[in-house]
Protein backbone atom coordinates (compact mmCIF):
# COMPACT_ATOMS: atom_id res chain seq x y z
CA UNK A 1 -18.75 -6.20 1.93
CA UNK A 2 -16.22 -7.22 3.89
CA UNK A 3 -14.69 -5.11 6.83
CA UNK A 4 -11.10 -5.15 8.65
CA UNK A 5 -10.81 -3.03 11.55
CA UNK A 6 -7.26 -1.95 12.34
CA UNK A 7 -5.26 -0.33 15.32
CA UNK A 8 -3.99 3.52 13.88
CA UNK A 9 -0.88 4.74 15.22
CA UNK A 10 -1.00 7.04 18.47
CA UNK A 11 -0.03 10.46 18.21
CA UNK A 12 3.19 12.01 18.11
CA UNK A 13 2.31 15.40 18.60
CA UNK A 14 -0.72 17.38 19.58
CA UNK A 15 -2.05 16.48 16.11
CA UNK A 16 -4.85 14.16 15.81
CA UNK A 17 -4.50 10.86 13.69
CA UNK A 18 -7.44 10.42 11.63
CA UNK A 19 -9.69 6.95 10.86
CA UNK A 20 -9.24 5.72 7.38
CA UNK A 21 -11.13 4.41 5.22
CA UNK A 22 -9.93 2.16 2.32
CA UNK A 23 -12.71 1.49 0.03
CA UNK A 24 -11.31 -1.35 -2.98
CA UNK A 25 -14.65 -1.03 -5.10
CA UNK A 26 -13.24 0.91 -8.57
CA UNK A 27 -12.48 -2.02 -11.62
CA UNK A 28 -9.39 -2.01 -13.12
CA UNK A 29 -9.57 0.30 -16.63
CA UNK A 30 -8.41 -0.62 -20.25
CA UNK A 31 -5.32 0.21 -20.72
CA UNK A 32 -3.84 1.45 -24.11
CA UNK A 33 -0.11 0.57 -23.52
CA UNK A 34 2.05 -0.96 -20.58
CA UNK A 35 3.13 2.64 -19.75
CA UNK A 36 -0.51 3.32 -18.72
CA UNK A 37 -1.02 0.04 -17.14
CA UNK A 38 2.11 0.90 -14.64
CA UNK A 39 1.08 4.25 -14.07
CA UNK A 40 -2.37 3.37 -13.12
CA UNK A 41 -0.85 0.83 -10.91
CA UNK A 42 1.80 3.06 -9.46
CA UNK A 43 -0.92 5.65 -8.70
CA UNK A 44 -2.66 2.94 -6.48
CA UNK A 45 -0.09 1.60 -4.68
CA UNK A 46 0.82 4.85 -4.29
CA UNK A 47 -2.32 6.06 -2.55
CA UNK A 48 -2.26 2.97 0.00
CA UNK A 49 1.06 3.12 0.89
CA UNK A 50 0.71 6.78 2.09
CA UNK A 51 -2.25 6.15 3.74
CA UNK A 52 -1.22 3.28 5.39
CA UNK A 53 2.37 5.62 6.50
CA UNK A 54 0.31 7.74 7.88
CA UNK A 55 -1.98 5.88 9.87
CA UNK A 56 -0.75 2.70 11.09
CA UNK A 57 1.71 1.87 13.95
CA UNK A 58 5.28 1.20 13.23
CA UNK A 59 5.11 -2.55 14.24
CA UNK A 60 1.90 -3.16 11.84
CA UNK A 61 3.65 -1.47 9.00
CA UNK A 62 6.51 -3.51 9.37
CA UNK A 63 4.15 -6.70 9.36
CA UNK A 64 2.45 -5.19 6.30
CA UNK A 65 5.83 -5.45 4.26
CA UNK A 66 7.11 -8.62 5.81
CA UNK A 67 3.76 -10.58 5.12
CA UNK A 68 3.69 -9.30 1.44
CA UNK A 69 7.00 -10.44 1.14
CA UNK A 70 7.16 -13.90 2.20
CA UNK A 71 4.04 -13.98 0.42
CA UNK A 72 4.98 -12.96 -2.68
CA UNK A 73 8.99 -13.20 -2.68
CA UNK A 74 9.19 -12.52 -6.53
CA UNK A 75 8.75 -9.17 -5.31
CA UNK A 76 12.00 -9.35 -4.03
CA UNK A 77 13.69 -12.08 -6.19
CA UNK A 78 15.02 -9.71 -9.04
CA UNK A 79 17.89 -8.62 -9.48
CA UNK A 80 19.83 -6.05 -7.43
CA UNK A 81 19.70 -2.71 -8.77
CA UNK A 82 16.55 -2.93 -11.40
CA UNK A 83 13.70 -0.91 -11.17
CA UNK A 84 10.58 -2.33 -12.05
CA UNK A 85 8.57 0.90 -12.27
C-alpha cells in the first residue's frame, strides 16, 4: 500500500488539529443512471475536499488546486457560468 505523509495545518486556536487518514480502498459501484453516478462522485469529492480544508496548510491547499488544474485544465476549460454537477 502506498503511503504519503503530509504537513497538517498549525492551529489557530486552542483547538487541536487532528491526523488524517485517507484510506482510497472502496471500488467504484454500479450505477443505475448518470444521476447516481454524479452523486456518488459528488459525495467523494465531497468528503476529501473537507478533509483536506480542514487539515492542510493554506499554501498546500493552494498547491492541491493549482496542480489538479494544470493537470487536468478541462476542468477548467468549459464554459463560464455552467455547472457540471
Amino acid at each position: 500500500m502506498k503511503r504519503v505523509k503530509i504537513a497538517k495545518c498549525a492551529p489557530v486556536t486552542s483547538e487541536k488539529v487532528e491526523s488524517v487518514v485517507i484510506e482510497i480502498v472502496e471500488s467504484i459501484p454500479e450505477f443505475e443512471d448518470l444521476s447516481d453516478a454524479r452523486s456518488w462522485y459528488y459525495i467523494q469529492a465531497a468528503g476529501i475536499v473537507e478533509t483536506l480544508a480542514e487539515t492542510l496548510p493554506q499554501g498546500t491547499l493552494h498547491q492541491v488546486i493549482t496542480q489538479l488544474l494544470e493537470r487536468y485544465p478541462v476542468l477548467y476549460a468549459g464554459k463560464a457560468g455552467t455547472n457540471a454537477s
